[in-house]
Protein backbone atom coordinates (compact mmCIF):
# COMPACT_ATOMS: atom_id res chain seq x y z
CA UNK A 1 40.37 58.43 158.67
CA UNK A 2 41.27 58.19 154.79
CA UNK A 3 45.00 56.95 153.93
CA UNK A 4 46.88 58.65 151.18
CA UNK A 5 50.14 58.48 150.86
CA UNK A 6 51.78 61.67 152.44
CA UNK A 7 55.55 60.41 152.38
CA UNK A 8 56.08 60.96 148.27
CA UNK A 9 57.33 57.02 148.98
CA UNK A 10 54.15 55.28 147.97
CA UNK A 11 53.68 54.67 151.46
CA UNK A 12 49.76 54.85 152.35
CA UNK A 13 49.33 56.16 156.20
CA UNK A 14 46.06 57.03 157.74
CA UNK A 15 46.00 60.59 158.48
CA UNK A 16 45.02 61.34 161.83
CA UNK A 17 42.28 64.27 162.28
CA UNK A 18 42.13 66.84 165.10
CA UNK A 19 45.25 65.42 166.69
CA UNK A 20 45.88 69.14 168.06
CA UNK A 21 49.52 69.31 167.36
CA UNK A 22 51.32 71.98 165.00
CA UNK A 23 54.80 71.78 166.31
CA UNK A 24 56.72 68.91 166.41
CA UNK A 25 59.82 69.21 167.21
CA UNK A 26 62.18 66.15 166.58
CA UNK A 27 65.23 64.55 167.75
CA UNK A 28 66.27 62.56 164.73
CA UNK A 29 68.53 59.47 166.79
CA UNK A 30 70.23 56.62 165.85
CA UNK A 31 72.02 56.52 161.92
CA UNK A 32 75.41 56.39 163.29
CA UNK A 33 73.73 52.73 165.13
CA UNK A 34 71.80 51.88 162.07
CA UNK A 35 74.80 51.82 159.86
CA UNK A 36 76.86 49.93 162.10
CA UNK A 37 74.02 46.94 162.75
CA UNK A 38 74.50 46.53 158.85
CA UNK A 39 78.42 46.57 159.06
CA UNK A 40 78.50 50.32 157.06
CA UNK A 41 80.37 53.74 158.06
CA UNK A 42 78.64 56.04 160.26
CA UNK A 43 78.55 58.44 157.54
CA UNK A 44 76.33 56.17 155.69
CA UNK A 45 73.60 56.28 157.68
CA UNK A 46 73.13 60.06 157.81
CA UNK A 47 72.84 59.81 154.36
CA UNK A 48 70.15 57.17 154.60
CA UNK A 49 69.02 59.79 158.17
CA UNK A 50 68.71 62.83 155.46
CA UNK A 51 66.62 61.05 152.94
CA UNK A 52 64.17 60.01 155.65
CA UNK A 53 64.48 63.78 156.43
CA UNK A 54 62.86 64.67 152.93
CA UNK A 55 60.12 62.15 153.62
CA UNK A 56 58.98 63.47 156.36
CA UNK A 57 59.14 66.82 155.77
CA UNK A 58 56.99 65.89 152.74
CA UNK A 59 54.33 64.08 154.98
CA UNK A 60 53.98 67.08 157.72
CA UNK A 61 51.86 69.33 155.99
CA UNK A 62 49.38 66.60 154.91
CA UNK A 63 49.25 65.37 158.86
CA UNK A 64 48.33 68.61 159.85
CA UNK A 65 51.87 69.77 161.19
CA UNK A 66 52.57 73.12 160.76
CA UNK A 67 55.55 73.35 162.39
CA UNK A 68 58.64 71.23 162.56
CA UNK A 69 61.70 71.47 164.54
CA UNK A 70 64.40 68.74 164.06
CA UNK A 71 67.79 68.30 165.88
CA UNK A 72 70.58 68.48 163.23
CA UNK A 73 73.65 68.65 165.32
CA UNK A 74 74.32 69.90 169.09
CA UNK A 75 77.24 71.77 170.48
CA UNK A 76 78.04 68.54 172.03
CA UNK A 77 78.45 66.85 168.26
CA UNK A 78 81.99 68.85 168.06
CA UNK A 79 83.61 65.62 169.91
CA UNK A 80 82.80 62.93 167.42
CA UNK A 81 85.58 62.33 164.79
CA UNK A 82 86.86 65.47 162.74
CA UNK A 83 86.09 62.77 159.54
CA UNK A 84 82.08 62.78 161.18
CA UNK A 85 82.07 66.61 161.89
CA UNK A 86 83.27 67.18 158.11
CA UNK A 87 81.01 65.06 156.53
CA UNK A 88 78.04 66.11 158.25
CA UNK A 89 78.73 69.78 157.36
CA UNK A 90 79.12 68.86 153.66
CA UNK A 91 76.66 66.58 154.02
CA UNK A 92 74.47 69.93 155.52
CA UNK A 93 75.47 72.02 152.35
CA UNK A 94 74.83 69.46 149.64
CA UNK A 95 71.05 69.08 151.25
CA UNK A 96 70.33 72.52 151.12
CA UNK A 97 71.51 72.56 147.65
CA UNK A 98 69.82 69.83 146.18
CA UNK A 99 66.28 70.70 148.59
CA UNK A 100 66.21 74.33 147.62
CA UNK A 101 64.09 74.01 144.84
CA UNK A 102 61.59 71.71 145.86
CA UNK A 103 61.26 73.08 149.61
CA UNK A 104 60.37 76.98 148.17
CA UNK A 105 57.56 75.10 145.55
CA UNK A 106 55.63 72.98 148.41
CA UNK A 107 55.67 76.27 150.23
CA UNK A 108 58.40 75.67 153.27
CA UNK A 109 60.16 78.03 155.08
CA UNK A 110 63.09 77.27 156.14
CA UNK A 111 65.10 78.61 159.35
CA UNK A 112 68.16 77.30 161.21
CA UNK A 113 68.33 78.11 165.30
CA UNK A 114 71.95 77.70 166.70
CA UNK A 115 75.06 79.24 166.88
CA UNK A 116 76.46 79.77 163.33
CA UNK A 117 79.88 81.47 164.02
CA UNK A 118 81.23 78.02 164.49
CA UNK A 119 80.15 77.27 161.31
CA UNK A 120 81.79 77.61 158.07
CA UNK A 121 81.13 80.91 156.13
CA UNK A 122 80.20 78.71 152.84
CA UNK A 123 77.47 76.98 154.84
CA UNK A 124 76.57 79.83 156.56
CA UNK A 125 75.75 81.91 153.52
CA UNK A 126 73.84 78.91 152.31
CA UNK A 127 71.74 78.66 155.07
CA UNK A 128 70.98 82.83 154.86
CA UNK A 129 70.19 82.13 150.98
CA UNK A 130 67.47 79.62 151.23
CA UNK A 131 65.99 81.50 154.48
CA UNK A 132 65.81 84.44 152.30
CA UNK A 133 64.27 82.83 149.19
CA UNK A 134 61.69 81.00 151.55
CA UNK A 135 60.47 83.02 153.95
CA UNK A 136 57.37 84.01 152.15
CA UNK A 137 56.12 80.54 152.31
CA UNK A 138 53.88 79.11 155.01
CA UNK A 139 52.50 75.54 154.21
CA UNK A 140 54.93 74.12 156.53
CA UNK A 141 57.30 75.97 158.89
CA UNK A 142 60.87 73.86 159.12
CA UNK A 143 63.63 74.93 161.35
CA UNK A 144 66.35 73.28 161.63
CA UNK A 145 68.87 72.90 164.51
CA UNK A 146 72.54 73.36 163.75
CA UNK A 147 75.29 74.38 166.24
CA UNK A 148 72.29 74.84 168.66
CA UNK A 149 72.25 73.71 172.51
CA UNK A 150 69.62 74.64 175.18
CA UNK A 151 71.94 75.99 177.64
CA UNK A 152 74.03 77.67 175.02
CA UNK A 153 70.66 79.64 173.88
CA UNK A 154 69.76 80.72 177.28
CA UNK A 155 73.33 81.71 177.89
CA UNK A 156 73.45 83.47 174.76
CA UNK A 157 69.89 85.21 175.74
CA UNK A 158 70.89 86.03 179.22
CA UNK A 159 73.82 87.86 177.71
CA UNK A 160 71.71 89.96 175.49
CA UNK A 161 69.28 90.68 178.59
CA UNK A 162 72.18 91.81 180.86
CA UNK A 163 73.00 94.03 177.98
CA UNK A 164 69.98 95.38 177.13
CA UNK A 165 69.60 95.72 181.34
CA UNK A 166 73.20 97.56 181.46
CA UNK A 167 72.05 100.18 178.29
CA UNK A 168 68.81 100.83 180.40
CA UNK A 169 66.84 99.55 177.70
CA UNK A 170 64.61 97.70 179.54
CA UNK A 171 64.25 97.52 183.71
CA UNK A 172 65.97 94.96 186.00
CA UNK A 173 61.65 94.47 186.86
CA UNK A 174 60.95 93.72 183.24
CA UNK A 175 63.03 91.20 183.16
CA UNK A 176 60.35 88.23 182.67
CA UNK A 177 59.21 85.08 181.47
CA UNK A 178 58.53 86.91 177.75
CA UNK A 179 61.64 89.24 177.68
CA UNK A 180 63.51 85.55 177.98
CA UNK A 181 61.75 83.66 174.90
CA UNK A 182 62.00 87.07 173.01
CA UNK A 183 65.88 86.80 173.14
CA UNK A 184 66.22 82.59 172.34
CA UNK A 185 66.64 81.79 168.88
CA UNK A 186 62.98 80.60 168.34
CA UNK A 187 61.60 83.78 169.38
CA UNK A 188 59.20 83.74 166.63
CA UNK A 189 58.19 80.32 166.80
CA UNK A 190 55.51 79.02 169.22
CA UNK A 191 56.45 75.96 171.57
CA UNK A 192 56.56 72.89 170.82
CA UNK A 193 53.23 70.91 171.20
CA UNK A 194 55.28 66.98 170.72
CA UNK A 195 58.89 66.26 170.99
CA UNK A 196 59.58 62.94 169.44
CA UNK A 197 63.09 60.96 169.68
CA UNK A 198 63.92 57.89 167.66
CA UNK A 199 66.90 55.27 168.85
CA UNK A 200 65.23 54.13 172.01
CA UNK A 201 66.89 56.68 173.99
CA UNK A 202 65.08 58.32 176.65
CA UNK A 203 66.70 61.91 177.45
CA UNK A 204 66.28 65.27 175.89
CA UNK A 205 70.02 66.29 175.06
CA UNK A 206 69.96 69.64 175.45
CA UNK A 207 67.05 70.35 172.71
CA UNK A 208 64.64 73.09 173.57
CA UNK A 209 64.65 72.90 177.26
CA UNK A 210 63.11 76.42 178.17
CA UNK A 211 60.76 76.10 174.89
CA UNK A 212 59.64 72.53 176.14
CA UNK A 213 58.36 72.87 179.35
CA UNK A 214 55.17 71.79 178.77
CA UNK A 215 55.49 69.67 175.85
CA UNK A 216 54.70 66.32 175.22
CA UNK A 217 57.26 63.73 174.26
CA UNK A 218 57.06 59.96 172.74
CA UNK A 219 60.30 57.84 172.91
CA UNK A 220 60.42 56.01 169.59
CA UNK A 221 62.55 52.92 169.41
CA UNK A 222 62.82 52.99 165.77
CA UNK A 223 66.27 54.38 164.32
CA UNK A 224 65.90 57.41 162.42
CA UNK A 225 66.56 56.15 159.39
CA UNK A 226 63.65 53.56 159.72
CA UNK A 227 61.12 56.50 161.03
CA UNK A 228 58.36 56.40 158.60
CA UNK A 229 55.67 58.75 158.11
CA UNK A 230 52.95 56.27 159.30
CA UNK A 231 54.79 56.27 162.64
CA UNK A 232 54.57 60.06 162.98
CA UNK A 233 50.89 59.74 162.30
CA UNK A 234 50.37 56.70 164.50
CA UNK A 235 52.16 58.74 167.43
CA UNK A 236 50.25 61.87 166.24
CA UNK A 237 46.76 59.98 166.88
CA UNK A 238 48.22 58.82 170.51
CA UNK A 239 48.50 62.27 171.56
CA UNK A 240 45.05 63.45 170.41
CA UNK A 241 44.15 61.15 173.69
CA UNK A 242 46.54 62.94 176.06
CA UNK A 243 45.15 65.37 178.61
CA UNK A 244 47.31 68.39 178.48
CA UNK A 245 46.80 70.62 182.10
CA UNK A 246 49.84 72.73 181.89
CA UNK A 247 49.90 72.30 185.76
CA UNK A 248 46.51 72.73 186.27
CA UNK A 249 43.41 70.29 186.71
CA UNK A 250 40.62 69.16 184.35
CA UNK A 251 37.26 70.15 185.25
CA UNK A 252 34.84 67.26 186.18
């Protein structure tokens, strides 16, 4: 495997080849801890969380992701401090601002899954603008996950189902497997092949649950605002080794 550097940090990683993933999906763990270990405000270290965000959205293409998925902030996130909920919502804005640019001329599109009534209408008609002005592209897919919790999705789909049940658009019969993932917010996205979480913390949260039945996932302990690009490709190169049945068995 040749190393380049894929993080626009001068940071040489070997790039791993016919690793068979195109959807990561990631739950990015651990600034609020990273700032405190160095004595700094939790706000701090999502700034330091959002520039390792621009790294690695850099390196994906170049790793052979197509797809990327990353846990922004749950419907659970409302409880920390209104000073933390305000900051990371400007915070939110001022990235998409200052990332427009570059993300529509290395060909990403950009797409947010989650609730966004909660949101502010300022961010909100950000986040339209630079899915609009991207959605062309198609070197790297990024979604982002804002407002957005599993069982919040599915109750959001299973509303729309009884609905479209109760309007006799579609039968009580049809009601299956595919008329579910055509109602979640990542109806147009396939599943995720790898969910990776930084911190050290081994749970899911609430990200992707229906969508990641049958996904891998790789427990990082590094803090997300340590997670380098030649970790992603180290844990990429792991998973080329995995056997993936999907519940069934491999031939001998």
């Amino acid at each position: 495997m040749a190393a380049k550097d894929v993080s626009g940090a001068g940071e040489l990683v070997e790039q791993p080849s016919g690793h068979g993933v195109e959807h990561v999906a990631i739950i990015m763990d651990g600034n609020g801890r990273w700032a405190k270990l160095r004595g700094w405000p939790r706000l701090v270290g999502h700034r330091r969380g959002a520039e390792r965000v621009r790294q690695i959205v850099r390196a994906c293409p170049d790793l052979g992701v197509r797809w990327l998925t990353l846990y922004a902030f749950s419907t659970e996130n409302w409880k920390r401090s209104t000073e933390e909920v305000i900051g990371l919502m400007g915070m939110f804005g001022r990235y998409i601002q200052s990332e427009a640019d570059r993300l529509s001329a290395e060909g990403v599109r950009v797409r947010f899954i989650g609730g966004r009534e909660r949101l502010e209408p300022r961010l909100q008609a950000l986040m339209a603008g630079i899915e609009a002005r991207t959605a062309g592209n198609s070197r790297l897919n990024l979604t982002v996950a804002i407002n957005y919790g599993g069982r919040d999705e599915l109750v959001r789909a299973a509303r729309r189902l009884a609905e479209d049940v109760a309007a006799g658009r579609i039968a009580p019969a049809q009601v299956e497997e595919a008329a579910i993932s055509a109602r979640l917010d990542t109806a147009d996205l396939p599943d995720p092949d790898l969910i990776i979480r930084t911190s050290g913390e081994a749970r899911t949260s609430n990200f992707l649950p229906w969508q990641a039945a049958y996904a891998e996932y790789e427990f990082s302990p590094t803090l997300w605002p340590d997670f380098t690009a030649a970790e992603m490709a180290a844990i990429l190169a792991r998973f080329s080794s995995r056997e993936r049945r999907y519940g069934g068995v491999v031939k001998a």
